[in-house]
N, C-alpha and C. Protein backbone atom coordinates (compact mmCIF):
# COMPACT_ATOMS: atom_id res chain seq x y z
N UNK A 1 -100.24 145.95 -194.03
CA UNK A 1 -101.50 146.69 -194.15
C UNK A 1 -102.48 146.16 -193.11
N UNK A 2 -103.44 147.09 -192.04
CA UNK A 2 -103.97 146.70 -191.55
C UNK A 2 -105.33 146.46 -191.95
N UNK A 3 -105.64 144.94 -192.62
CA UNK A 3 -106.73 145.18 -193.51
C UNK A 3 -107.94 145.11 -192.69
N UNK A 4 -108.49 144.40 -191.65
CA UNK A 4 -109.22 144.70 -191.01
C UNK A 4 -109.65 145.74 -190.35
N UNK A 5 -108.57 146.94 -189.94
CA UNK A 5 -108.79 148.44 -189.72
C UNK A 5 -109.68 148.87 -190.66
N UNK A 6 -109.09 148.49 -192.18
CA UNK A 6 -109.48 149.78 -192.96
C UNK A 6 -110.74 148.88 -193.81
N UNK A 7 -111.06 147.55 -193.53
CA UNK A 7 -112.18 146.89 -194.11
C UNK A 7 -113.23 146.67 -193.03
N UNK A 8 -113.16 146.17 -192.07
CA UNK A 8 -114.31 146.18 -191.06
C UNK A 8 -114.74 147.27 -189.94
N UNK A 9 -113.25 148.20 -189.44
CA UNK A 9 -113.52 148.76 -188.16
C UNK A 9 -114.53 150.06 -187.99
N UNK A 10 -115.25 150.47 -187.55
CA UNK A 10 -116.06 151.67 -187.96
C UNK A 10 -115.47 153.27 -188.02
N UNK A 11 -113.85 153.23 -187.76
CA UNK A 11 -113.49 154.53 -188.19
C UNK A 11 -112.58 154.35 -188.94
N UNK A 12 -111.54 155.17 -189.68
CA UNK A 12 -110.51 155.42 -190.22
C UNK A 12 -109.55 154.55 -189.48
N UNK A 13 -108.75 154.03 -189.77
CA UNK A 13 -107.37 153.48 -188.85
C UNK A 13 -107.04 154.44 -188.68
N UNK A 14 -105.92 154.10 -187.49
CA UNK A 14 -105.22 155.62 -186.91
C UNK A 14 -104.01 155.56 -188.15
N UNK A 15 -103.26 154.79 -188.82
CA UNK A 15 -102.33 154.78 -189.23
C UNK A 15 -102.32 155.29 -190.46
N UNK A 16 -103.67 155.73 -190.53
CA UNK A 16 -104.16 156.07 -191.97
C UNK A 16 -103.38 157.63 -192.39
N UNK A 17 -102.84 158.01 -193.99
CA UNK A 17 -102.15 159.07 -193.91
C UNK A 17 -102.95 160.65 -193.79
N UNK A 18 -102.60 161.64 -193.10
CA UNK A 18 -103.12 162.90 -193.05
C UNK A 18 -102.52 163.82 -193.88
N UNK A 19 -103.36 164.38 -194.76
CA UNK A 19 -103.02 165.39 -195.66
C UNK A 19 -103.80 166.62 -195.21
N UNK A 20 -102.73 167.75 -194.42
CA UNK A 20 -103.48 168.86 -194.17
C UNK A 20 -103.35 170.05 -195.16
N UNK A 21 -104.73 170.37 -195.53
CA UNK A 21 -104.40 171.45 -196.90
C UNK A 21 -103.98 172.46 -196.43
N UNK A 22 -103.39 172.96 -197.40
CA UNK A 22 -102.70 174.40 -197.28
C UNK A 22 -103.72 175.25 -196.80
N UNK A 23 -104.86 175.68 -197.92
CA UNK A 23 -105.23 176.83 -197.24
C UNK A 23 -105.82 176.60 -196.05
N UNK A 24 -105.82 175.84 -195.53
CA UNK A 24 -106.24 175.58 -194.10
C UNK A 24 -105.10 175.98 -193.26
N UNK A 25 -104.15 175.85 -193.49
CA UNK A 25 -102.53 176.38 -193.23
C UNK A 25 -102.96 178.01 -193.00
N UNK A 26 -103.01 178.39 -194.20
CA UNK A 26 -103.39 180.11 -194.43
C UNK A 26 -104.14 180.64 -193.50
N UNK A 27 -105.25 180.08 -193.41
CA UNK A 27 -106.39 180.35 -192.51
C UNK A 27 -106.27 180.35 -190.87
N UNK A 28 -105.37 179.27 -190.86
CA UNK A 28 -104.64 179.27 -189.06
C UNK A 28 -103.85 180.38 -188.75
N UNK A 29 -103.38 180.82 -189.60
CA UNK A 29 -101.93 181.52 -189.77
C UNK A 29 -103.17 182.97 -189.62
N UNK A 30 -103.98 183.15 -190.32
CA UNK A 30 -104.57 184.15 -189.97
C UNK A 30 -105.41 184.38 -189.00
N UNK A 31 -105.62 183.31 -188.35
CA UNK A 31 -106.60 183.26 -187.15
C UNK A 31 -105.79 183.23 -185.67
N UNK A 32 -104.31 183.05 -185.88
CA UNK A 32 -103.61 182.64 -185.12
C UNK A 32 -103.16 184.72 -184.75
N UNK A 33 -103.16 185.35 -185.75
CA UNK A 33 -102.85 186.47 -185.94
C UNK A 33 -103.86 187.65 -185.00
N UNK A 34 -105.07 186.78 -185.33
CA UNK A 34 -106.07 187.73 -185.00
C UNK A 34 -106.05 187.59 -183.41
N UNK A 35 -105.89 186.38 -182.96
CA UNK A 35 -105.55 186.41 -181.51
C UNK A 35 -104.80 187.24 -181.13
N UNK A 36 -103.76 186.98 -181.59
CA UNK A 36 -102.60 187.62 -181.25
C UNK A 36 -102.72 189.43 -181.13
N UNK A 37 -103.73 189.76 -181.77
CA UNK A 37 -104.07 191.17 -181.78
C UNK A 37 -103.82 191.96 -182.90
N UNK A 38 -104.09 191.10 -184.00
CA UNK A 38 -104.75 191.98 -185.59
C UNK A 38 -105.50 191.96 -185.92
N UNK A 39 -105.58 193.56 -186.05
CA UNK A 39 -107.14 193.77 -186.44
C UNK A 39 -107.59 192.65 -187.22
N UNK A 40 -109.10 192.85 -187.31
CA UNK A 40 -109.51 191.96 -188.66
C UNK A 40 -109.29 192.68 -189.83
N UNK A 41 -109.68 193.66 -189.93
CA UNK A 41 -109.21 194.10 -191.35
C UNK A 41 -107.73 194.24 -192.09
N UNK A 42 -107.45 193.75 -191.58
CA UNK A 42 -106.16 193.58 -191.61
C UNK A 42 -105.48 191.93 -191.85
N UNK A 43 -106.38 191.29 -192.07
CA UNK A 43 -106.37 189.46 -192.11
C UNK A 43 -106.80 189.48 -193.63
N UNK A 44 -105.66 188.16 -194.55
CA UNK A 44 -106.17 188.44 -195.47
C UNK A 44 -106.95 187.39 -196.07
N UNK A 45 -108.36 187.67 -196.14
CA UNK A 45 -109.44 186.64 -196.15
C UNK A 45 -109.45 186.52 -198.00
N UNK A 46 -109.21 187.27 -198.59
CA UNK A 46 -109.16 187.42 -200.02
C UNK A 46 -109.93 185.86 -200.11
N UNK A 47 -110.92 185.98 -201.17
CA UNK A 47 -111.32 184.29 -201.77
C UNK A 47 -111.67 183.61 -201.13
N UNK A 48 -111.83 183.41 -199.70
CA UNK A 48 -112.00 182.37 -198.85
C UNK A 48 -113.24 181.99 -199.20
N UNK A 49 -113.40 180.57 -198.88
CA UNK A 49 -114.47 179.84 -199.70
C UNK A 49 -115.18 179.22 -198.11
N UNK A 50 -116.30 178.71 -198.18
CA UNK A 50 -117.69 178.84 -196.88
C UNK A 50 -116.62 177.71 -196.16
N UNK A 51 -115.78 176.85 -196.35
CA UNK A 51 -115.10 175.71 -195.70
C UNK A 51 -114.07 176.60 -194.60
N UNK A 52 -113.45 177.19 -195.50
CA UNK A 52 -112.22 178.05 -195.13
C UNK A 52 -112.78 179.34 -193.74
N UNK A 53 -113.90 179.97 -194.26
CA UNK A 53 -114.35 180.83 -193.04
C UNK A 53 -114.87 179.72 -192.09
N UNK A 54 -115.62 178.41 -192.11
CA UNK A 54 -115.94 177.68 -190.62
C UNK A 54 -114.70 177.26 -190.15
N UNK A 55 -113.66 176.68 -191.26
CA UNK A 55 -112.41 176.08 -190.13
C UNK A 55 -111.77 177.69 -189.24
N UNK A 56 -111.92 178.89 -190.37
CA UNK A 56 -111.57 180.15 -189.18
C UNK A 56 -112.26 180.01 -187.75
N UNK A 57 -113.68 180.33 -188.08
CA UNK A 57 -114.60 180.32 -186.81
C UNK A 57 -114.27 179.56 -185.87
N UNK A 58 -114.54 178.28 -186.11
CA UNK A 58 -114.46 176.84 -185.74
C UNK A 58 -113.31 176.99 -184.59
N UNK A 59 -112.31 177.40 -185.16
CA UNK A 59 -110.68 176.81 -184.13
C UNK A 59 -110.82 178.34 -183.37
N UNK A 60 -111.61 179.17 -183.26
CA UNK A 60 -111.69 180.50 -182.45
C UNK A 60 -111.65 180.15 -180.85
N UNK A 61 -111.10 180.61 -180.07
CA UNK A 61 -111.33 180.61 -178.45
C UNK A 61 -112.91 180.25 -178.72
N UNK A 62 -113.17 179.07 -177.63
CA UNK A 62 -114.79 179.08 -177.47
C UNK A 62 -115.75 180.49 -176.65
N UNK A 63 -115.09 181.30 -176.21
CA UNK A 63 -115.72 182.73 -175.60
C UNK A 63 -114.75 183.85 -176.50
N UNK A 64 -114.94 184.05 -177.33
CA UNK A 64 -114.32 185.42 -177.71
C UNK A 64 -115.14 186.97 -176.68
N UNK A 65 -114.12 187.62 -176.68
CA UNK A 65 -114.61 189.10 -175.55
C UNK A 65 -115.45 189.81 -177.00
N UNK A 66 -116.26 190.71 -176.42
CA UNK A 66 -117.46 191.71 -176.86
C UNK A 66 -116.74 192.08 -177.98
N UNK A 67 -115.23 192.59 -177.92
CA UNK A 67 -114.32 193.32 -178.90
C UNK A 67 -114.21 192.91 -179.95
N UNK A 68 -113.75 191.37 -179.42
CA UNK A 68 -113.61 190.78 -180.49
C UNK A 68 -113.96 190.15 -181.68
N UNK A 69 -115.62 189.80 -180.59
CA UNK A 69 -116.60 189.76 -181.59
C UNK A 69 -117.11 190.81 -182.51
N UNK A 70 -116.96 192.49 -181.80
CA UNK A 70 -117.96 193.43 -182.79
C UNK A 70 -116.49 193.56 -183.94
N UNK A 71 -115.36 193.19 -183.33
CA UNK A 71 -114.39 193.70 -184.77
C UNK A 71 -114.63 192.16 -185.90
N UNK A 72 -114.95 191.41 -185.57
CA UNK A 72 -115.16 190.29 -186.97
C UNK A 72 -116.20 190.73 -187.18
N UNK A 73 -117.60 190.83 -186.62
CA UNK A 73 -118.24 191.44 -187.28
C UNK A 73 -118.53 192.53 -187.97
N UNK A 74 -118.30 193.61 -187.66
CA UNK A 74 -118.14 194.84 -188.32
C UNK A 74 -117.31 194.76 -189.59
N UNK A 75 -116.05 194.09 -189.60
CA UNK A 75 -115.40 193.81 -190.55
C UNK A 75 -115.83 192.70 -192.05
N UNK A 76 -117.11 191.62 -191.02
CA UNK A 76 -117.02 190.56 -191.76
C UNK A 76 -118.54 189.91 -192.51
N UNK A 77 -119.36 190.99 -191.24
CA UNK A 77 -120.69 190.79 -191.51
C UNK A 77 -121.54 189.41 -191.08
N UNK A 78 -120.83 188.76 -190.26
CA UNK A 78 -121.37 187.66 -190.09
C UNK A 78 -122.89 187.09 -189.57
N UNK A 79 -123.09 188.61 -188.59
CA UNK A 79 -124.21 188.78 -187.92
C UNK A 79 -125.61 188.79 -189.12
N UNK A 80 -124.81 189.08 -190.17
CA UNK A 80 -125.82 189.20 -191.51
C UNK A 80 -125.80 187.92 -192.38
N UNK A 81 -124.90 187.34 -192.52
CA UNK A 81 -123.98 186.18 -193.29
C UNK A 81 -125.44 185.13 -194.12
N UNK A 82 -125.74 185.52 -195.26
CA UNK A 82 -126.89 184.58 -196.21
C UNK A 82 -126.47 183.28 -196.34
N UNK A 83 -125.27 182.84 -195.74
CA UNK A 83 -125.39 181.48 -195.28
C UNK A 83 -125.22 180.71 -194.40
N UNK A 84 -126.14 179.92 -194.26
CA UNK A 84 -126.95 179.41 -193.34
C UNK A 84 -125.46 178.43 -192.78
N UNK A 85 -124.50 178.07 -192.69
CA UNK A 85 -123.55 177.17 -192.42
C UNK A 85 -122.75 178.24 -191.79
N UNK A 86 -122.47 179.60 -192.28
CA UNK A 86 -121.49 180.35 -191.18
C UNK A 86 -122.56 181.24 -190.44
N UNK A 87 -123.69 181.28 -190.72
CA UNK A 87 -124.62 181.84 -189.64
C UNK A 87 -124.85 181.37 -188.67
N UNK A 88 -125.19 179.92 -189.02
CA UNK A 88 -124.92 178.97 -187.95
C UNK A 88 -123.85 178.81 -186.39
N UNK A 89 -122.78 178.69 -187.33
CA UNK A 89 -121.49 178.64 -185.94
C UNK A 89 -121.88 180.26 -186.10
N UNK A 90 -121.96 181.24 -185.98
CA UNK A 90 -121.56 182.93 -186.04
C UNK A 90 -122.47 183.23 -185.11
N UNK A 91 -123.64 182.58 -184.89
CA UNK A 91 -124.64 182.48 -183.71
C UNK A 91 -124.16 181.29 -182.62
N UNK A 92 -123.84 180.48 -183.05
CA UNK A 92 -122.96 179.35 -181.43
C UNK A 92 -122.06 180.42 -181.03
N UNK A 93 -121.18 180.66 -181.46
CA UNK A 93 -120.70 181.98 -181.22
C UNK A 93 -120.96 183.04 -180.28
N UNK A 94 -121.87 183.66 -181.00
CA UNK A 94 -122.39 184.36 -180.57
C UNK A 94 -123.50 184.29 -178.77
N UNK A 95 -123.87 183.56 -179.14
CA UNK A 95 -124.28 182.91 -177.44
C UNK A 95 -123.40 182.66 -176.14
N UNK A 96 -122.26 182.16 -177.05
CA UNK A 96 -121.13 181.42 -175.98
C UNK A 96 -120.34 182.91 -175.17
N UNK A 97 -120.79 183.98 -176.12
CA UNK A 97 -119.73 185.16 -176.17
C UNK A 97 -120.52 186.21 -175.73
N UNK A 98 -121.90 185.99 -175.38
CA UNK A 98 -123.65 186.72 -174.72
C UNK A 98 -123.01 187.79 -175.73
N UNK A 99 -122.78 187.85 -177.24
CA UNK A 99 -122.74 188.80 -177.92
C UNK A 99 -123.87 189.05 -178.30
N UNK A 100 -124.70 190.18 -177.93
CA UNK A 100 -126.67 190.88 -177.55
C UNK A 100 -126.56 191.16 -179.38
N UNK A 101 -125.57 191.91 -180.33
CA UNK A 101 -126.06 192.19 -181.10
C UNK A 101 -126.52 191.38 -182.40
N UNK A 102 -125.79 189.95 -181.73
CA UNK A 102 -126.03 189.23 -183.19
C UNK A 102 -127.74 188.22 -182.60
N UNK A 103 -128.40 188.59 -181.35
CA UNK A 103 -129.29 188.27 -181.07
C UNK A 103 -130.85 188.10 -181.74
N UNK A 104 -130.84 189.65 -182.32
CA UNK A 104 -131.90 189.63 -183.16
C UNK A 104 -131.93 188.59 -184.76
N UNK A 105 -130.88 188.67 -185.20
CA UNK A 105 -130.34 188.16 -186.48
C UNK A 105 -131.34 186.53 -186.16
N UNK A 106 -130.03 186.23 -185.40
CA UNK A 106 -130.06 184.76 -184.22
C UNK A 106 -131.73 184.32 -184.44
N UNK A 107 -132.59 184.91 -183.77
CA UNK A 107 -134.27 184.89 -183.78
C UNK A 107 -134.73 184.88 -185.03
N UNK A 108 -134.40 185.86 -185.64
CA UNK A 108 -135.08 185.41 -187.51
C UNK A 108 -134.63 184.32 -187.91
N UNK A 109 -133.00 183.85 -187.75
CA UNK A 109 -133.11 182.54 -187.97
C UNK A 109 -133.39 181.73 -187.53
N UNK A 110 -133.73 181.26 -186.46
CA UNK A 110 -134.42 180.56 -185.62
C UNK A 110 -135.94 180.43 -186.17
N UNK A 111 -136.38 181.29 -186.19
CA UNK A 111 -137.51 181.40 -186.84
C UNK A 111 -138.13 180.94 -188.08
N UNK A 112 -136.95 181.42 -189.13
CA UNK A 112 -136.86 180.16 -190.53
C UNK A 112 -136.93 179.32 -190.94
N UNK A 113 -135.44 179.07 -190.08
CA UNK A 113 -134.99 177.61 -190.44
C UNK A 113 -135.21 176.57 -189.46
N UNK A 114 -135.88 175.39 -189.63
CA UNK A 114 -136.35 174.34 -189.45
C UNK A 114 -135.38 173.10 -189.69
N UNK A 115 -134.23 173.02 -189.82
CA UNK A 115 -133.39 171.96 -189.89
C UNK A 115 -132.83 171.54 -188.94
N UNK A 116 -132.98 170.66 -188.16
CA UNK A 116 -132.24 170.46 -186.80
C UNK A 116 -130.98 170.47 -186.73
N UNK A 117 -130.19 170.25 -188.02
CA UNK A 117 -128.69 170.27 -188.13
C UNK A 117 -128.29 171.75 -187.57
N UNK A 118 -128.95 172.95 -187.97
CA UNK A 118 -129.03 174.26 -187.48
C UNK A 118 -129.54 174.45 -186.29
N UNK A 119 -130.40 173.62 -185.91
CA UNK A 119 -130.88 174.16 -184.27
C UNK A 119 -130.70 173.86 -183.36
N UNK A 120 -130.18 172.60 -183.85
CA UNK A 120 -129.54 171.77 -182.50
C UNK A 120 -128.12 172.20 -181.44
N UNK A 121 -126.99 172.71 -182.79
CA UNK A 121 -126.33 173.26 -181.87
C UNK A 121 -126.53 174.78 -181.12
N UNK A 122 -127.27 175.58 -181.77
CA UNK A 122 -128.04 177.01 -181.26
C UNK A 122 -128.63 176.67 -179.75
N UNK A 123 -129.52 175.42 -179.68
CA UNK A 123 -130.29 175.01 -178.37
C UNK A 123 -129.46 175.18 -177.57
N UNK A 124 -128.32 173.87 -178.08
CA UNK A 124 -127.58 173.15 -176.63
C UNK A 124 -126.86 174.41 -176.20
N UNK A 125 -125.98 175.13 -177.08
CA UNK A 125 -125.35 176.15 -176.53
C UNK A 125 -126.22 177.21 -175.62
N UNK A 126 -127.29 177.35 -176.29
CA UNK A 126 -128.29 178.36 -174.84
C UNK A 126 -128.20 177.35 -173.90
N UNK A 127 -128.40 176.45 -173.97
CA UNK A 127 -128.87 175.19 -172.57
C UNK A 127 -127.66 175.15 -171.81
N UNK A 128 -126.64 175.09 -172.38
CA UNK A 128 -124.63 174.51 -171.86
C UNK A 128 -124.70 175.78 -171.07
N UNK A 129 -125.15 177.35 -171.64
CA UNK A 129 -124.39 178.62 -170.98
C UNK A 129 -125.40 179.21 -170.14
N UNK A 130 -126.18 178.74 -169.99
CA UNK A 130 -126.99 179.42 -168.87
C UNK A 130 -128.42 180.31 -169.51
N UNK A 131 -128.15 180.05 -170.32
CA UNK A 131 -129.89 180.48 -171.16
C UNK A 131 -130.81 179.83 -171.62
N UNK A 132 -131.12 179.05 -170.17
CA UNK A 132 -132.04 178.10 -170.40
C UNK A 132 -133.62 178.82 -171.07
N UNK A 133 -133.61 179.65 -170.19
CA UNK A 133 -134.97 180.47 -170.55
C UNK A 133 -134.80 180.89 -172.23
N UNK A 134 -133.93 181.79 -172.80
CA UNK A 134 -133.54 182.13 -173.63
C UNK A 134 -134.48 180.81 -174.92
N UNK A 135 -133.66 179.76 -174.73
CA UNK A 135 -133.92 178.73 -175.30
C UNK A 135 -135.47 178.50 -175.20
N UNK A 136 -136.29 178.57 -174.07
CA UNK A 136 -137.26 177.82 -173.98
C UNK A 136 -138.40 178.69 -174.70
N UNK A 137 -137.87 179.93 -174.07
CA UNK A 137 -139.28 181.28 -175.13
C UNK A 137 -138.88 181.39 -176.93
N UNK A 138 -137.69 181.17 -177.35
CA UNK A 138 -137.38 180.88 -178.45
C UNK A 138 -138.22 179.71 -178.96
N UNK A 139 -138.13 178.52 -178.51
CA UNK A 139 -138.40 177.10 -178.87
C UNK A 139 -139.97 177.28 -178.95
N UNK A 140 -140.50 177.71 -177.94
CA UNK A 140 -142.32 178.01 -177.78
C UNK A 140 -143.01 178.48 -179.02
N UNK A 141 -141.81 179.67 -179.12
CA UNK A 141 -142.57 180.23 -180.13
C UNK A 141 -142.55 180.22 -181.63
N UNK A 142 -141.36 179.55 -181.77
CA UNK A 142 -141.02 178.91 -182.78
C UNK A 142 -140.88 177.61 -183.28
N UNK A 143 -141.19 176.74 -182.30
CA UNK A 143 -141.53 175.15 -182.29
C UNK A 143 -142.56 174.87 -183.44
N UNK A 144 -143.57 175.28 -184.17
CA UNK A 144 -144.32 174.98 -185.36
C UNK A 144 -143.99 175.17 -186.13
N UNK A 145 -142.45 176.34 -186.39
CA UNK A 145 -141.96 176.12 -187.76
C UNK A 145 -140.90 174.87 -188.07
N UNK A 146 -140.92 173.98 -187.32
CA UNK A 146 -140.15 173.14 -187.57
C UNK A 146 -140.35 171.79 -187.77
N UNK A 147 -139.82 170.82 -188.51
CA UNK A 147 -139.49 169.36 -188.56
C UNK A 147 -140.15 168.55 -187.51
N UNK A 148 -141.14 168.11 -187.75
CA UNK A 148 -141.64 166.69 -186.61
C UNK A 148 -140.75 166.47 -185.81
N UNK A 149 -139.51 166.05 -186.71
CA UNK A 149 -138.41 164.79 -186.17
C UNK A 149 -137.56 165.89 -185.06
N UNK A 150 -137.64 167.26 -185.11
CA UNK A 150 -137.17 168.24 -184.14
C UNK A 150 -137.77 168.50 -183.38
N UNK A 151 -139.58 168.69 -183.15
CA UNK A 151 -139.81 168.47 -181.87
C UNK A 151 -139.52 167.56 -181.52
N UNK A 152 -138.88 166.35 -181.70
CA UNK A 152 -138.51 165.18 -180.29
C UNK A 152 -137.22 165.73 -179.56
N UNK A 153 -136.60 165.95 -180.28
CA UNK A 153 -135.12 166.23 -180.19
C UNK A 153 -135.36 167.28 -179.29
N UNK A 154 -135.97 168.76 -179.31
CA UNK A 154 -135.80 169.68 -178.25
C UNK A 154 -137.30 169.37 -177.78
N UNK A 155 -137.98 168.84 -177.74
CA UNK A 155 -139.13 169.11 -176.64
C UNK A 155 -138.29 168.03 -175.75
N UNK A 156 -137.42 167.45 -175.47
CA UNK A 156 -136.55 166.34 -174.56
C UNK A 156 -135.69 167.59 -173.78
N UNK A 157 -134.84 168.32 -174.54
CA UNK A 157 -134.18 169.01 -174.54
C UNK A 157 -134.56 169.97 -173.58
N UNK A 158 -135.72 170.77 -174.01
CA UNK A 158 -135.68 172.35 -173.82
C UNK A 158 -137.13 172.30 -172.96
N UNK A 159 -137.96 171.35 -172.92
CA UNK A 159 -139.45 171.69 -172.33
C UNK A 159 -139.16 170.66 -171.59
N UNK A 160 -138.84 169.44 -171.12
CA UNK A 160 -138.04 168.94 -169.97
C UNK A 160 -137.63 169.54 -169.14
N UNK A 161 -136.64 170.21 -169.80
CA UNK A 161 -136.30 171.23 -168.76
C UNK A 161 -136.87 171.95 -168.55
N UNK A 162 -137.54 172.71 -168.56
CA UNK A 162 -138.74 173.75 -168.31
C UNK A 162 -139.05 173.16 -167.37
N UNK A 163 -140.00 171.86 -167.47
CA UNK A 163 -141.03 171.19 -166.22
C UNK A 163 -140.29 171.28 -165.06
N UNK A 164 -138.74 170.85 -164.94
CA UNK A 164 -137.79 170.83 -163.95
C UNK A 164 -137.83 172.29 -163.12
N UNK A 165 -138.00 173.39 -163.82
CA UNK A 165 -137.69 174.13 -163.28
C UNK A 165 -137.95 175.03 -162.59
């Protein structure tokens, strides 16, 4: 036993055992499908629980095409999605993929929600893909609905860059 791995080191040992759940199995198997060129309605999401739709999202090509995005959405509603954890990635998403229609959605939440756990990855992804601006008239105008501890985080971020530019 490597007891110092698993008593002092700051991650998991590597030797440590992996148990991959099934329906996470299911969920590949259907995401693996949808690449492949099935429809979405046609994937069977039956029951899937908020874990099960992010590991879907999550393992998606990081650019899905226009198509592919309006068929999960249309099918799945995500652009609408009342929670805030698959709205989240469904808008990273959505940026990475300049999918325009889940844009407006995108802004009301932005607008809301004030948790940096939610805004942080929304920023960087405008900042990573070339919407710097995007980011910065967002952040302006919505910078007072948020967390103290988040203006540090994007006024570094997003009005930094601005001055730069």
């Amino acid at each position: 036993i490597n007891v110092d791995g698993w008593v002092y080191a700051e991650k998991v040992p590597a030797d440590a055992p992996r148990k991959v759940a099934e329906r996470f199995k299911a969920v590949d198997a259907e995401r693996e499908k949808f690449i492949a060129g099935t429809a979405a309605a046609q994937l069977n999401t039956a029951n899937w629980t908020t874990y099960e739709w992010l590991h879907f999202l999550r393992k998606l090509p990081k650019q899905l095409s226009t198509e592919q995005m309006t068929a999960l959405d249309k099918q799945f509603n995500f652009t609408n999605s009342g929670n805030s954890e698959i709205a989240d990635q469904w808008y990273v998403m959505a940026i990475a993929a300049d999918y325009k229609a889940a844009y407006p959605a995108m802004e009301q939440f932005l607008a809301t929600v004030g948790r940096r756990k939610f805004l942080e990855p929304l920023y960087e992804e405008m900042m990573n893909t070339g919407k710097e601006k995007m980011a910065q008239e967002l952040y302006t105008k919505y910078r007072n609905n948020y967390h103290p501890l988040a203006h540090m985080t994007f006024d570094r971020m997003i009005l930094k860059q601005q001055e730069k530019s």
